[in-house]
C-alpha atoms as a PDB file:
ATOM      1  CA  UNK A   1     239.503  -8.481 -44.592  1.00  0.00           C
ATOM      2  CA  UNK A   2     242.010  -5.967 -45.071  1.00  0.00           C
ATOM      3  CA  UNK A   3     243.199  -7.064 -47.973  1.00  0.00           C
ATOM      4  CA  UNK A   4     239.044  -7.416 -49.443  1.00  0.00           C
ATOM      5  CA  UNK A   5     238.610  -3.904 -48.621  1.00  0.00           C
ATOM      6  CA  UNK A   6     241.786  -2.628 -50.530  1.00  0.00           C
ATOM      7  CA  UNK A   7     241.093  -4.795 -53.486  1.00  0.00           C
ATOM      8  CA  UNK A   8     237.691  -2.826 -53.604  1.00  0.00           C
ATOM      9  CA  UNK A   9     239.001  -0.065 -53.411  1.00  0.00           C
ATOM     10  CA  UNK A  10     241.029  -0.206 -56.414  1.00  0.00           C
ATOM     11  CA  UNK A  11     239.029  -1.765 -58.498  1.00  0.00           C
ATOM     12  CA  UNK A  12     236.191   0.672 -57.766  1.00  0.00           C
ATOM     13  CA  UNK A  13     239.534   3.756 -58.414  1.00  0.00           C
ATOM     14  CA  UNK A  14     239.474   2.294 -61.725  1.00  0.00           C
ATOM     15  CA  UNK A  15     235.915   2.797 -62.484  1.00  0.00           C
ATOM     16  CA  UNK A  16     235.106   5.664 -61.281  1.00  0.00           C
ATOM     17  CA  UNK A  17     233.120   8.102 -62.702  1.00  0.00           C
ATOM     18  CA  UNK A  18     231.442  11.468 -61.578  1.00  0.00           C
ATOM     19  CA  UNK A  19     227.989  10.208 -62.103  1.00  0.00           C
ATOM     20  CA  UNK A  20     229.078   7.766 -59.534  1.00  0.00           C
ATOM     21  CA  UNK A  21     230.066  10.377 -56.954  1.00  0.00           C
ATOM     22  CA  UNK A  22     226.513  12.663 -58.211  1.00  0.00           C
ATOM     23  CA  UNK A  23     224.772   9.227 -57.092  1.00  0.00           C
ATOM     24  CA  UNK A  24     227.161   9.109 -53.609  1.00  0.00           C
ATOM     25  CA  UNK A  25     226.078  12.659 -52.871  1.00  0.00           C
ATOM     26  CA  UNK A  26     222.281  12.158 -53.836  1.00  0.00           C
ATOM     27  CA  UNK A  27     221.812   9.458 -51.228  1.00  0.00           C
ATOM     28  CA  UNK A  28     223.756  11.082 -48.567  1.00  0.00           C
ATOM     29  CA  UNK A  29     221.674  14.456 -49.430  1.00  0.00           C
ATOM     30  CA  UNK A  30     218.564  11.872 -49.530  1.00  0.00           C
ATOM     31  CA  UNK A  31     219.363  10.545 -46.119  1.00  0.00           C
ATOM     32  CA  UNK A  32     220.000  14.005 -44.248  1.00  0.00           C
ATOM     33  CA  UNK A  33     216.911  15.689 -45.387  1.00  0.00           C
ATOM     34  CA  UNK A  34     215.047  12.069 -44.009  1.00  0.00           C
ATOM     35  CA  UNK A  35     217.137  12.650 -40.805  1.00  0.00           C
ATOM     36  CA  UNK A  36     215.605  16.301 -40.422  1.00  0.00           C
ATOM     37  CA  UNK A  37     212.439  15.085 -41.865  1.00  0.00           C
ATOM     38  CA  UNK A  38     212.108  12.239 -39.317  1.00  0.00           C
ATOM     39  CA  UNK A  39     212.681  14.620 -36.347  1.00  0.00           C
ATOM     40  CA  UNK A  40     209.710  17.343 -37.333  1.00  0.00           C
ATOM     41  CA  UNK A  41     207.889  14.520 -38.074  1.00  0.00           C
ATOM     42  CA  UNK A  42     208.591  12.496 -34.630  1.00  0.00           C
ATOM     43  CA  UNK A  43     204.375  11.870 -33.878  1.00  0.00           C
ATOM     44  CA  UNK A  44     204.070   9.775 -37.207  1.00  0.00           C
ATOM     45  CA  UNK A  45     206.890   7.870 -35.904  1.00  0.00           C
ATOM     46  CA  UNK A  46     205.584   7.457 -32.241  1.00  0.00           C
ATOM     47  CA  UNK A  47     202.053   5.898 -33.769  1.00  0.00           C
ATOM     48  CA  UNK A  48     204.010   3.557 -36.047  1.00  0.00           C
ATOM     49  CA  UNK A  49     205.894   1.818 -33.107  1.00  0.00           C
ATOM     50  CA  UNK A  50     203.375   2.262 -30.809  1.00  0.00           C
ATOM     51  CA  UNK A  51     202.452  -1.175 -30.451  1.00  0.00           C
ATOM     52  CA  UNK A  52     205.987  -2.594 -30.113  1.00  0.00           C
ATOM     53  CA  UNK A  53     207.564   0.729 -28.291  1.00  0.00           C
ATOM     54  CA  UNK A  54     208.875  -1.379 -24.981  1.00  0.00           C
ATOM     55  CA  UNK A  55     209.910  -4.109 -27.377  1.00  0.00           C
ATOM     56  CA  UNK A  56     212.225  -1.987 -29.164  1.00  0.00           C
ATOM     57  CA  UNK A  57     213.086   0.474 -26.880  1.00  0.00           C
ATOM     58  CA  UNK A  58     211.445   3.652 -29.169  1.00  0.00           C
ATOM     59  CA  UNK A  59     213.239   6.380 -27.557  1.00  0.00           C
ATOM     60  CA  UNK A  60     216.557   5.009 -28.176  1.00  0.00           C
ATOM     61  CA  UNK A  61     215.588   3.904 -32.159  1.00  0.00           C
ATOM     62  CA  UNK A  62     214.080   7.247 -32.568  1.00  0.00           C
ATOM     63  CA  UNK A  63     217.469   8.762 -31.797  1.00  0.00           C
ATOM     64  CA  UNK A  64     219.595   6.350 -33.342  1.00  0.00           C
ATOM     65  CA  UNK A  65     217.731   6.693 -36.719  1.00  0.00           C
ATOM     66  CA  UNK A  66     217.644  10.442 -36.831  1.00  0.00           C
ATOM     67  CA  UNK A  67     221.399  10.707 -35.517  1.00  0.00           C
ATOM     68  CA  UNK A  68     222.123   7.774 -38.450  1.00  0.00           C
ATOM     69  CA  UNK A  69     220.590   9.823 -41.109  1.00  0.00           C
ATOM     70  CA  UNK A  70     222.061  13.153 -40.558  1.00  0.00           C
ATOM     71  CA  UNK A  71     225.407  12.304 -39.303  1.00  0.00           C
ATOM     72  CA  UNK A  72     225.575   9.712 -41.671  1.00  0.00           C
ATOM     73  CA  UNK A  73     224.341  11.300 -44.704  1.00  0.00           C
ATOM     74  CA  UNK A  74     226.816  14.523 -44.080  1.00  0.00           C
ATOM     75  CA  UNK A  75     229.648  11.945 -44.604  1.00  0.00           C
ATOM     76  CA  UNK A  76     228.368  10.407 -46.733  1.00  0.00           C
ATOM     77  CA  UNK A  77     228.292  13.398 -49.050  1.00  0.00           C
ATOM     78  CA  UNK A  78     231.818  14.093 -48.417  1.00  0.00           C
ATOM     79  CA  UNK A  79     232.649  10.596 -48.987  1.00  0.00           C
ATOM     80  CA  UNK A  80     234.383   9.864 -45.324  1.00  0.00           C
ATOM     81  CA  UNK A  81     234.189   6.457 -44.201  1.00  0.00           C
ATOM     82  CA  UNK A  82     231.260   5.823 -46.455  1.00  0.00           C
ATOM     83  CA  UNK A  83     231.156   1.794 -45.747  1.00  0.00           C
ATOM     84  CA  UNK A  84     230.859   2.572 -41.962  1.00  0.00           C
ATOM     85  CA  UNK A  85     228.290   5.331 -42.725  1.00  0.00           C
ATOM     86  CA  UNK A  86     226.314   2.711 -45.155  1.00  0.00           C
ATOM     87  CA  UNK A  87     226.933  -0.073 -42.572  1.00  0.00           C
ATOM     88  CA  UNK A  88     224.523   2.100 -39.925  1.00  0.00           C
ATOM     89  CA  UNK A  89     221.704   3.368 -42.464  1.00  0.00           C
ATOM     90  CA  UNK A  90     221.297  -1.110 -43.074  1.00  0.00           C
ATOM     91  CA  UNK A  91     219.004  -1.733 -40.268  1.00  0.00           C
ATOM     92  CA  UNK A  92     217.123   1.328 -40.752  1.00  0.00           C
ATOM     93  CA  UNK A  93     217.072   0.864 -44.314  1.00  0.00           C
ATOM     94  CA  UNK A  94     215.805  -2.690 -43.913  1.00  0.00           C
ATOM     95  CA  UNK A  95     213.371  -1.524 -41.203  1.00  0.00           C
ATOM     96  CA  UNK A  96     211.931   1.047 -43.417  1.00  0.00           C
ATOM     97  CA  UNK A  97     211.426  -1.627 -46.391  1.00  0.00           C
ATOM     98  CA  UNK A  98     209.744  -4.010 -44.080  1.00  0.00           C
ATOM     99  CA  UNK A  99     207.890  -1.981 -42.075  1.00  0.00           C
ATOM    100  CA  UNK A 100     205.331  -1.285 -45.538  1.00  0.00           C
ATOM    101  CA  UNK A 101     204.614  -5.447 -45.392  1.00  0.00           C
ATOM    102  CA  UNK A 102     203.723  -5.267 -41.256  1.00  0.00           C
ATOM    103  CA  UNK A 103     201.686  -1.756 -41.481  1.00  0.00           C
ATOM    104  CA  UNK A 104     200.187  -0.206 -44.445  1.00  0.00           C
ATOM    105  CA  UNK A 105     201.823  -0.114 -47.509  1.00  0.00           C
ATOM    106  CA  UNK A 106     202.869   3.236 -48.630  1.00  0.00           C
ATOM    107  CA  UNK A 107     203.982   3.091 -52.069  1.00  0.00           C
ATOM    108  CA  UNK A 108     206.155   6.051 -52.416  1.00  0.00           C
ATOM    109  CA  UNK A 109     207.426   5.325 -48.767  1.00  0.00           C
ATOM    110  CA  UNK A 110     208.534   1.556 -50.300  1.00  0.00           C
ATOM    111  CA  UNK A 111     209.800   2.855 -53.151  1.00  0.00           C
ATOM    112  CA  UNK A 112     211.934   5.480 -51.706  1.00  0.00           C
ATOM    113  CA  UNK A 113     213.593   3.050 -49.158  1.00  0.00           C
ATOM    114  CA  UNK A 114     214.082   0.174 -51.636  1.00  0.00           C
ATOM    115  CA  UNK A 115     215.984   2.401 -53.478  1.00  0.00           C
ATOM    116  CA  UNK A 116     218.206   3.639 -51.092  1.00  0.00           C
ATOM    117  CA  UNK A 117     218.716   0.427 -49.917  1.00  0.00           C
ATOM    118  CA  UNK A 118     219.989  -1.410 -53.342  1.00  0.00           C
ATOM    119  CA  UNK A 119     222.391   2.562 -53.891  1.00  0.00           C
ATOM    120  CA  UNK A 120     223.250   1.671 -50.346  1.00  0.00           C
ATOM    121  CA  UNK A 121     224.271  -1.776 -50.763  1.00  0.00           C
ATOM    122  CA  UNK A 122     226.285  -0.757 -53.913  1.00  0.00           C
ATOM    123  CA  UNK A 123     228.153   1.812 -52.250  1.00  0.00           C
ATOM    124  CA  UNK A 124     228.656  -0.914 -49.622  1.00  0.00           C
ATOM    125  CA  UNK A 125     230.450  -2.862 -52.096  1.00  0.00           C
ATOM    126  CA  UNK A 126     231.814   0.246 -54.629  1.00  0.00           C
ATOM    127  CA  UNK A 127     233.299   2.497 -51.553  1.00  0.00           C
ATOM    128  CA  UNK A 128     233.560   6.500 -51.977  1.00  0.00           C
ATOM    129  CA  UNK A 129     235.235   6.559 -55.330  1.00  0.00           C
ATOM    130  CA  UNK A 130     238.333   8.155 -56.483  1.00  0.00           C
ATOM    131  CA  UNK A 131     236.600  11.665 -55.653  1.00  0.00           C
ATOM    132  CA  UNK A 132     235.945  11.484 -52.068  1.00  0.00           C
ATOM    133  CA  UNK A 133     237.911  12.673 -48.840  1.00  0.00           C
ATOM    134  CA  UNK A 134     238.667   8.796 -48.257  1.00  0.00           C
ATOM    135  CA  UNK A 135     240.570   9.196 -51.544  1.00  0.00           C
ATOM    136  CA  UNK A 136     241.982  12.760 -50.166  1.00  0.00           C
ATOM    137  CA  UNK A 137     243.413  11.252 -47.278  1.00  0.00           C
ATOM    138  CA  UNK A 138     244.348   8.168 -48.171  1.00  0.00           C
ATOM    139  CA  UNK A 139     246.431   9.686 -50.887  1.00  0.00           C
ATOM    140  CA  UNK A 140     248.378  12.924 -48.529  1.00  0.00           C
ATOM    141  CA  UNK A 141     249.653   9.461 -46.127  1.00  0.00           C
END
């Protein structure tokens, strides 16, 4: 695995580009403003899971999606651990997509969180680019 993740990481090195890092930043700006946006906007939440709140614990997923977005998206901006951030927004990511087939579809809503699912899955893949503080670091060792 080790040796996956560090041929990744310089191929993406190669191709990087600052419209690549503008993108990085947009999603983790995206995600933080969600994060903030999902905690003033915690009722709309608690009527969407109301039917399956014991199921999935609702306290606990409330948390762990707003703590996701916020934390994640802040490091996400600064390019830190980026795949680990990415790896936590999945499941809310795919949670968000799905949730417009079980409820009511909300266009914008679907469109908003297929997007930053297929950026997320790309920087899954990409990693923070040669203009990150992964890069930072990895290069003061």
């Amino acid at each position: 695995m080790d040796t996956t993740v560090k041929g990744l990481n310089k191929w993406a090195n190669k191709h990087t580009s600052y419209s690549l890092d503008i993108l990085r930043i947009t999603l983790g700006i995206f995600l933080l403003f969600k994060g903030a946006s999902f905690i003033t906007h915690n009722r709309d939440f608690e009527d969407l899971i109301a039917p399956i709140s014991n199921f999935m614990g609702g306290m606990f997923t409330f948390h762990y999606i707003a703590f996701a977005h916020i934390v994640g998206g802040t490091i996400i901006i600064f390019g830190l651990l980026t795949r680990w951030a990415i790896i936590a927004q999945l499941p809310i990511l795919l949670g968000a997509v799905l949730i417009n087939f079980l409820g009511v579809m909300h266009i914008g809503n679907f469109i908003f969180a297929t997007v930053a699912l297929i950026v997320s899955l790309f920087f899954l893949f990409y990693g923070s680019g040669k203009h990150s503080a992964d890069y930072y670091f990895k290069m003061e060792k």
